[in-house]
C-alpha atoms as a PDB file:
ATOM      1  CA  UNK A   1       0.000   0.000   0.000  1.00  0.00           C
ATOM      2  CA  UNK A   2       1.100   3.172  -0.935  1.00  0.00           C
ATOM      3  CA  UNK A   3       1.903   5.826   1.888  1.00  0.00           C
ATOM      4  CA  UNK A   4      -0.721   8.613   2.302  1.00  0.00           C
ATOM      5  CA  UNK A   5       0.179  11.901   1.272  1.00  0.00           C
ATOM      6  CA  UNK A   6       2.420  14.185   3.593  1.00  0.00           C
ATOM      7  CA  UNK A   7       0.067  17.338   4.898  1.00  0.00           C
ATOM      8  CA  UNK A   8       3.350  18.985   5.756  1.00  0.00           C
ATOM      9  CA  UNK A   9       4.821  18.843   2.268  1.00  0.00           C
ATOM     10  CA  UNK A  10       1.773  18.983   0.799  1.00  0.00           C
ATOM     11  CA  UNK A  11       0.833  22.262   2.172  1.00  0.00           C
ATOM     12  CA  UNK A  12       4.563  24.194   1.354  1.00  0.00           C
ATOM     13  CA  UNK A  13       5.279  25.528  -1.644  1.00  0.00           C
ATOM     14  CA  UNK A  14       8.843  24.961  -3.503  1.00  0.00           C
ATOM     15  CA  UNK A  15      11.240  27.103  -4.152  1.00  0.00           C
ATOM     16  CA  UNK A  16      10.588  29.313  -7.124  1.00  0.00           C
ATOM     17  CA  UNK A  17      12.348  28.053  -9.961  1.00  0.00           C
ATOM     18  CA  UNK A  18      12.053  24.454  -8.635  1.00  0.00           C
ATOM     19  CA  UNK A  19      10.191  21.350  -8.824  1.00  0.00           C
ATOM     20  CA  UNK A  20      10.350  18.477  -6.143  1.00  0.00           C
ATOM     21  CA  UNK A  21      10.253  15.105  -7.525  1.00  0.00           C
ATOM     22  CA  UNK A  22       8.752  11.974  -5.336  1.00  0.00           C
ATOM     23  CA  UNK A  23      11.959   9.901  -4.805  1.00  0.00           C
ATOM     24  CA  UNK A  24      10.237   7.039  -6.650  1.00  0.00           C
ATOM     25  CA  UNK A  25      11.572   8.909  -9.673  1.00  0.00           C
ATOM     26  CA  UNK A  26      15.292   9.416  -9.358  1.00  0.00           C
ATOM     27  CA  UNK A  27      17.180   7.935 -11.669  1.00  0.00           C
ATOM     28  CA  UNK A  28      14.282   7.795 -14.597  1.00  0.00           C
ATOM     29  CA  UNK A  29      13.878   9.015 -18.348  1.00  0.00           C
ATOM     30  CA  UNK A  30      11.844  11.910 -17.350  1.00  0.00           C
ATOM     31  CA  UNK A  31      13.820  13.091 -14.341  1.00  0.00           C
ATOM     32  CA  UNK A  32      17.457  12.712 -17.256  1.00  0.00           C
ATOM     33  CA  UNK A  33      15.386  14.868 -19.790  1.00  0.00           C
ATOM     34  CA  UNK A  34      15.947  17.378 -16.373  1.00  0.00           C
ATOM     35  CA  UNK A  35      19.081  17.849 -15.931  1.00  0.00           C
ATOM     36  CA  UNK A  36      20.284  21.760 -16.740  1.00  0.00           C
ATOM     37  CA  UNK A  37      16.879  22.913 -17.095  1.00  0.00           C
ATOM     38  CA  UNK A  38      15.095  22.711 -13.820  1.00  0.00           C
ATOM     39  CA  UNK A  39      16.765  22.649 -10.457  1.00  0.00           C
ATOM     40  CA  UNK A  40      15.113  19.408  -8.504  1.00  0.00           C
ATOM     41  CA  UNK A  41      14.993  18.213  -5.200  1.00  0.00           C
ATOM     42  CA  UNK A  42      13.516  14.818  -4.329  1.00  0.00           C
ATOM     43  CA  UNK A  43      11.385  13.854  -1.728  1.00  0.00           C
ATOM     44  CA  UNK A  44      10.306  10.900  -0.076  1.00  0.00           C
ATOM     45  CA  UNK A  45       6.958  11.897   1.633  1.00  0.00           C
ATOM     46  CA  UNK A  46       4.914  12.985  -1.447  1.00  0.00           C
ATOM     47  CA  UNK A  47       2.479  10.424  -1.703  1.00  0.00           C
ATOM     48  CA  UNK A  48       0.491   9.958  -4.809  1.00  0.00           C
ATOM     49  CA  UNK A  49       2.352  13.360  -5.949  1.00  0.00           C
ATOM     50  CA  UNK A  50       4.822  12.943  -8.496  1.00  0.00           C
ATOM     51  CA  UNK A  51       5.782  16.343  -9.059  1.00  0.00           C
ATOM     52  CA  UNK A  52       5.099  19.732  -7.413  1.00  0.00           C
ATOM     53  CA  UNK A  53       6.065  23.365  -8.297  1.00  0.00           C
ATOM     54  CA  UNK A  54       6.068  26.480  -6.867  1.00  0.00           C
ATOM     55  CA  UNK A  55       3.728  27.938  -9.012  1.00  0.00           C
ATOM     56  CA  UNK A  56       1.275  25.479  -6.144  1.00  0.00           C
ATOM     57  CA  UNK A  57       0.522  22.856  -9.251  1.00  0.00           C
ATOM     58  CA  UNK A  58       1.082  19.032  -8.170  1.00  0.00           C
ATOM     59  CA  UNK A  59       1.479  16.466 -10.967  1.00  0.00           C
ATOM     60  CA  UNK A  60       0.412  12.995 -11.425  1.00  0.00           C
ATOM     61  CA  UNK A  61       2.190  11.321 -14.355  1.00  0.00           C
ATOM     62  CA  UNK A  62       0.843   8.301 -16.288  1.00  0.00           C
ATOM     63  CA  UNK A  63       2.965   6.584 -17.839  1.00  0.00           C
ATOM     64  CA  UNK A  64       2.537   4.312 -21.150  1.00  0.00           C
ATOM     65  CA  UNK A  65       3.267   1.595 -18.694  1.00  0.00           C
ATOM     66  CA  UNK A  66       0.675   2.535 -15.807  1.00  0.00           C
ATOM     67  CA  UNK A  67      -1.556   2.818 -18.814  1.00  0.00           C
ATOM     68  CA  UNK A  68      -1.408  -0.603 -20.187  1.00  0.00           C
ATOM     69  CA  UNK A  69      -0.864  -2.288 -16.899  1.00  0.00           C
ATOM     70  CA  UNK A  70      -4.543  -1.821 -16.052  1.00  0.00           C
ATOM     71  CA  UNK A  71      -7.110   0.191 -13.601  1.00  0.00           C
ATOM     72  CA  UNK A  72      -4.796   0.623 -10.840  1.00  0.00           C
ATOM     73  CA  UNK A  73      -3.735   4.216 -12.050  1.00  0.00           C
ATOM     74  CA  UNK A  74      -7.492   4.918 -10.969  1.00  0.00           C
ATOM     75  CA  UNK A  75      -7.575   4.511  -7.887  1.00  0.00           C
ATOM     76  CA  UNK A  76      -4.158   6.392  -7.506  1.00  0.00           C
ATOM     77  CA  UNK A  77      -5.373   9.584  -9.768  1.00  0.00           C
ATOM     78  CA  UNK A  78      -8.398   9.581  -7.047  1.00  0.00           C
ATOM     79  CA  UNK A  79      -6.397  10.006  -4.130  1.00  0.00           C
ATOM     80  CA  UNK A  80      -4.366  12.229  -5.729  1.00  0.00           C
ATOM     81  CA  UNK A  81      -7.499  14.432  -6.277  1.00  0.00           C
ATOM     82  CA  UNK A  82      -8.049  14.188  -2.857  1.00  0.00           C
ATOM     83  CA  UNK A  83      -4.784  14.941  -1.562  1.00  0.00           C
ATOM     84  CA  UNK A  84      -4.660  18.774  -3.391  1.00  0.00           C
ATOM     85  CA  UNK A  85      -7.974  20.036  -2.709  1.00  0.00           C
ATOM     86  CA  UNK A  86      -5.669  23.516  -1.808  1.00  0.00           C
ATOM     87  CA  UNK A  87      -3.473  23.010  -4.956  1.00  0.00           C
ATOM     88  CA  UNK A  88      -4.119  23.063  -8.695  1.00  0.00           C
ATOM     89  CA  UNK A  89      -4.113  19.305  -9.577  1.00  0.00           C
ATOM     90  CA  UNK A  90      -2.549  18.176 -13.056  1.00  0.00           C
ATOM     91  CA  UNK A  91      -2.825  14.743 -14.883  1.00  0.00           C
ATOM     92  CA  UNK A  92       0.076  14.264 -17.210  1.00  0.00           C
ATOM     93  CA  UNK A  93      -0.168  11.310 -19.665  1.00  0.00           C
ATOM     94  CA  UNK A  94       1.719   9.401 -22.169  1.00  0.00           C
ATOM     95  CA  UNK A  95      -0.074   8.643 -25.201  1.00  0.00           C
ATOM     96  CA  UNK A  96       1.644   6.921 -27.211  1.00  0.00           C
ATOM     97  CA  UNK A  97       0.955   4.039 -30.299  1.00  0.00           C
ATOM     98  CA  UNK A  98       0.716   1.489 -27.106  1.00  0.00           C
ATOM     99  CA  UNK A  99      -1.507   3.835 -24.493  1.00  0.00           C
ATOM    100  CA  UNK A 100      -3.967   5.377 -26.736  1.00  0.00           C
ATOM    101  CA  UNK A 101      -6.353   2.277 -26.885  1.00  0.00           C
ATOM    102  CA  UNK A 102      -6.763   3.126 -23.406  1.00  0.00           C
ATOM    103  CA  UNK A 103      -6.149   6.856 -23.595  1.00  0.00           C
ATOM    104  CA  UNK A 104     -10.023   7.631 -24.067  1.00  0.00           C
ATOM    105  CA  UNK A 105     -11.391   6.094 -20.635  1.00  0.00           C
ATOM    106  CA  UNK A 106      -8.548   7.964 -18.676  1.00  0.00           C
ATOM    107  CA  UNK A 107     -10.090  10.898 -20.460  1.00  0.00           C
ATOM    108  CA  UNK A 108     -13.468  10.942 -19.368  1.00  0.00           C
ATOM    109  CA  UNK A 109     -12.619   9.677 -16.078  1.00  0.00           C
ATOM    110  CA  UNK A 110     -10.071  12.551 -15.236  1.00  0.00           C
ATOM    111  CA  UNK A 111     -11.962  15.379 -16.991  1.00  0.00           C
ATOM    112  CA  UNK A 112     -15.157  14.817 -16.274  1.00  0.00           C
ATOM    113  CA  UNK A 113     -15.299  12.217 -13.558  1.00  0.00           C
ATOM    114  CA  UNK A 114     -12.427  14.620 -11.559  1.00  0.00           C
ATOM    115  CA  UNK A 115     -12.955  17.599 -12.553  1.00  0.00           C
ATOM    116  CA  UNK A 116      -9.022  17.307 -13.055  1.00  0.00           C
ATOM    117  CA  UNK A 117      -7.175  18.773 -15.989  1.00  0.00           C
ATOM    118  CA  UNK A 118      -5.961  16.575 -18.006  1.00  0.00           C
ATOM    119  CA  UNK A 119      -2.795  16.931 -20.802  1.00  0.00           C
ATOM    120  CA  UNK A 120      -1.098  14.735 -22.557  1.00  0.00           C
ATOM    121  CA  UNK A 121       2.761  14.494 -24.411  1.00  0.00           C
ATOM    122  CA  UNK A 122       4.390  11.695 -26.470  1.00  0.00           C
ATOM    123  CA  UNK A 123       6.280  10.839 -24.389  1.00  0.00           C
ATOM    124  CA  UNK A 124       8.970  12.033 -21.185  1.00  0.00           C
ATOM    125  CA  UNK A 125      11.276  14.431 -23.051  1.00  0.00           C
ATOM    126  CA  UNK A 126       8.496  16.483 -23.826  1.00  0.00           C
ATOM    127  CA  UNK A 127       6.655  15.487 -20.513  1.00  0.00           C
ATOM    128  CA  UNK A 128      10.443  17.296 -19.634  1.00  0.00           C
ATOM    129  CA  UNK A 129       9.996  20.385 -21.655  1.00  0.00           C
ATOM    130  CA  UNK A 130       6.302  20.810 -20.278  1.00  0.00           C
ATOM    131  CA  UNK A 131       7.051  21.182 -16.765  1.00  0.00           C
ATOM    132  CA  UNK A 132      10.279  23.046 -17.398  1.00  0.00           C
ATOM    133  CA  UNK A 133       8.572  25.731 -18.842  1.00  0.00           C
ATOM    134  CA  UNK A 134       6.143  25.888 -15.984  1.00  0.00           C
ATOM    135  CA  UNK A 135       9.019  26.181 -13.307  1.00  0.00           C
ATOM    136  CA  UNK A 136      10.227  28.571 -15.251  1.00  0.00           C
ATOM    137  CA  UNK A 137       7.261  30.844 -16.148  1.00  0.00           C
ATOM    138  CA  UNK A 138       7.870  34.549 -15.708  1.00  0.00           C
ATOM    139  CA  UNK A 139       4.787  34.525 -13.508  1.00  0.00           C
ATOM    140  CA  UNK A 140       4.145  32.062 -10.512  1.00  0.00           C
ATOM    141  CA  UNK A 141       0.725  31.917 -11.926  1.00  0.00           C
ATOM    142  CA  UNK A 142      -0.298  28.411 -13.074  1.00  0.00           C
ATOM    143  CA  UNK A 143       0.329  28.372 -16.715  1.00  0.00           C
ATOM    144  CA  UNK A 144      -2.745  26.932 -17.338  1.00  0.00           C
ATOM    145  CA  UNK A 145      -4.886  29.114 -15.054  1.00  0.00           C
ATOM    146  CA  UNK A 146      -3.015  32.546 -16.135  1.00  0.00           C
ATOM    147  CA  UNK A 147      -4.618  34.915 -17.699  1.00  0.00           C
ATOM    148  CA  UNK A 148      -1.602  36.724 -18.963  1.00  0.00           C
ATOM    149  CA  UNK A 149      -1.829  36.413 -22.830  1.00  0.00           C
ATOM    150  CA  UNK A 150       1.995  36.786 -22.699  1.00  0.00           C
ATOM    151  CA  UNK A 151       2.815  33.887 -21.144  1.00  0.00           C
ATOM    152  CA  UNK A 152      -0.553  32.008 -22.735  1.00  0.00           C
ATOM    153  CA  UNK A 153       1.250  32.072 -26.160  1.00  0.00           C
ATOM    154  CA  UNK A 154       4.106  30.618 -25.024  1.00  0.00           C
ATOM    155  CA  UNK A 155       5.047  28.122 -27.552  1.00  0.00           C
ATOM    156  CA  UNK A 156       4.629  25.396 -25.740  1.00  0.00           C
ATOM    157  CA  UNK A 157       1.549  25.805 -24.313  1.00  0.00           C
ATOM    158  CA  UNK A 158       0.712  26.737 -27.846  1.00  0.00           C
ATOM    159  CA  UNK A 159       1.415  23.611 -29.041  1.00  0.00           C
ATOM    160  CA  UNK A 160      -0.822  21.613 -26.506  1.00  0.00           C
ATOM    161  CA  UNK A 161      -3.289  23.424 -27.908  1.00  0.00           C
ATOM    162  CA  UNK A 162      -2.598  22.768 -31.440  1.00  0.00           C
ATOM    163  CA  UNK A 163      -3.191  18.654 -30.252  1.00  0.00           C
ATOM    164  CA  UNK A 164      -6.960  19.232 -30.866  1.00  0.00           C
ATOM    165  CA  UNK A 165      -8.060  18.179 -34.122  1.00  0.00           C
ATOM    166  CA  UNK A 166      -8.943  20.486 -36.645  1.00  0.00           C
ATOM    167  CA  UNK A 167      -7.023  23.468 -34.227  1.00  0.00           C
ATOM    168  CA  UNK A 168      -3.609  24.861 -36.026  1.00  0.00           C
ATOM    169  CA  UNK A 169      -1.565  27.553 -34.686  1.00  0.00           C
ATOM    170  CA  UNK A 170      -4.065  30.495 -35.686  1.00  0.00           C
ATOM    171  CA  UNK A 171      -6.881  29.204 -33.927  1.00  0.00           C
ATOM    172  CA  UNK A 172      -4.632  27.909 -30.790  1.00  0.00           C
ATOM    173  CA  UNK A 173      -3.943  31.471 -30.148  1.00  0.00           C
ATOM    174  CA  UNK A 174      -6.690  32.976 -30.878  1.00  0.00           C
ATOM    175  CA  UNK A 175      -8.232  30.219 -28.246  1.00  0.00           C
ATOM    176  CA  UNK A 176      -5.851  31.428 -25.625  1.00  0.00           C
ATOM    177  CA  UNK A 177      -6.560  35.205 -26.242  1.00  0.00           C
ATOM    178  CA  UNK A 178      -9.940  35.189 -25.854  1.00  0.00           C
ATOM    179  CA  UNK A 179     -10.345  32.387 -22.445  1.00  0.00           C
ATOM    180  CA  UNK A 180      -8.695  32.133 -19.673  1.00  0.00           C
ATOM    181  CA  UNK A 181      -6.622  29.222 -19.571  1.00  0.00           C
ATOM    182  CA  UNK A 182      -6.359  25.608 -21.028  1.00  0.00           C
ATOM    183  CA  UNK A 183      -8.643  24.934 -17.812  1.00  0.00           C
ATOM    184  CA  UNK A 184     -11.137  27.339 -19.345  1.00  0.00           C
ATOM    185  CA  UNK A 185     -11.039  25.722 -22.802  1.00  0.00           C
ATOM    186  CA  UNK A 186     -11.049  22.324 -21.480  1.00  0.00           C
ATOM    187  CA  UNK A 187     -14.791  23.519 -19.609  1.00  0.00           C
ATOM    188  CA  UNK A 188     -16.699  25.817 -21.941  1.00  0.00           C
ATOM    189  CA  UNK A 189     -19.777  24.660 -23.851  1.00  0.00           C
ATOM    190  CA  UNK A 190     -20.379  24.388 -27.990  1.00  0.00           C
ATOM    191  CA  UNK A 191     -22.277  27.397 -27.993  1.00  0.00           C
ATOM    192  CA  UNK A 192     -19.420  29.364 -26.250  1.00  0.00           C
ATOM    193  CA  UNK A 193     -17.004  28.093 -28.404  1.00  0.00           C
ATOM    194  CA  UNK A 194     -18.841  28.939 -31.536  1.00  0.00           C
ATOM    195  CA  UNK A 195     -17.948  32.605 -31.751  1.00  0.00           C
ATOM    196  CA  UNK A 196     -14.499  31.961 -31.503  1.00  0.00           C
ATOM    197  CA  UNK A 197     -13.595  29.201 -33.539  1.00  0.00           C
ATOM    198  CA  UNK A 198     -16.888  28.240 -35.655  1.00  0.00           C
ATOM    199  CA  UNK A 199     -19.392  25.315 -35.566  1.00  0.00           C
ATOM    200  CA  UNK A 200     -16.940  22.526 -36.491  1.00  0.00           C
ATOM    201  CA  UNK A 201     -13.785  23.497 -34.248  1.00  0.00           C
ATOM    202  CA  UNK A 202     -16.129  23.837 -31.562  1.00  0.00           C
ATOM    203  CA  UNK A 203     -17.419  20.363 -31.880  1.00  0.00           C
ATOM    204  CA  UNK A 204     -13.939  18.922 -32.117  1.00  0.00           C
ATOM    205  CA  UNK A 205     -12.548  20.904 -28.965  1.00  0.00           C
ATOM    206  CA  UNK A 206     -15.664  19.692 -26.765  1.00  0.00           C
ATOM    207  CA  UNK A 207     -15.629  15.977 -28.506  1.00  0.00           C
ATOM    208  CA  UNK A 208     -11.899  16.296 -27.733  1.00  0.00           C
ATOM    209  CA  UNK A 209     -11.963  17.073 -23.660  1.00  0.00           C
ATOM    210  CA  UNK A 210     -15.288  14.942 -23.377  1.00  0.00           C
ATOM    211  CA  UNK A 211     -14.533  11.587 -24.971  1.00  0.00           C
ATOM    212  CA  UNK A 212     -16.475  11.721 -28.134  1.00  0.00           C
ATOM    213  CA  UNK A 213     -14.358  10.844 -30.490  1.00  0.00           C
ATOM    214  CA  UNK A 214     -13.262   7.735 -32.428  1.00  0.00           C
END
């Protein structure tokens, strides 16, 4: 059984320009891709939490493994949810040619089961490059909660974006100027989406954070 979730850690933020790793990790392909971009610091009393940053985001990662391996990563993405009712809560997933049978059901459970946001990368390098550009935001704002367009069109978060179908770089940005955050876009309705992007796009994006499509 896995250890419950430290309050005290839990409740402290890291250093800015840091991110503190669950010990679990050391060593691995993610925590490599790392090295000279983010300053880390691991932990053994995280819990569930994989990753947490200053900007008071925690990180659950899925890996292709955890994906294929079964249900179990359910149970662990719950208490996760649990654990960071104070902090913004992120689901990071592989999908790759192996996890994306299964990519679908995590989905819907995370989104709209959770109420959790949910992004996914090909793999750890760019799982890497993700969270190295959140540590390293000009703002301590969650980059996916920020509202400064600024940081917003920041090429990476860009680029998440850009993973909805029928969404290229035009619309990504013009997504991000007009809501909130990924968060936002990952919540509004069809109709409010409409406006901005047109009948069709609008579909896709909803189909696309709602498990709709093939």
């Amino acid at each position: 059984m896995e250890p419950k979730p430290s309050a005290a850690v839990i409740s402290c933020v890291p250093p800015y320009g840091h991110v503190v790793i669950n010990a679990k990790w050391r060593g691995s392909t993610l925590v490599q891709h790392f090295k000279g971009t983010v300053k880390t610091v691991f932990e053994e009393q995280l819990g569930v939490v994989d990753l947490h940053l200053s900007n008071k985001s925690c990180i659950l990662y899925v890996s292709e493994s955890d994906l294929v391996a079964g249900n179990d990563y359910k149970r662990k993405i719950v208490r996760f949810r649990n654990a960071n009712s104070n902090f913004c809560g992120i689901v990071v997933v592989e999908k790759t040619h192996l996890s994306e049978q299964y990519f679908s059901a995590l989905q819907k459970f995370v989104v709209l089961e959770l109420g959790l946001t949910l992004l996914h990368v090909p793999g750890p390098a760019e799982a890497a490059q993700l969270i190295a550009q959140m540590v390293h935001g000009d703002s301590k704002e969650n980059p996916f909660r920020r509202r400064s367009t600024a940081r917003l069109l920041d090429p990476v978060v860009v680029s998440l974006v850009q993973q909805i179908p029928g969404v290229g770089k035009v619309k990504a940005m013009v997504l991000l100027q007009h809501f909130s955050s990924i968060h936002k876009i990952c919540n509004v309705s069809v109709e409010e989406l409409e406006p901005v992007v047109g009948q069709a796009t609008a579909k896709n994006i909803w189909a696309f954070f709602h498990d709709i499509l093939p």
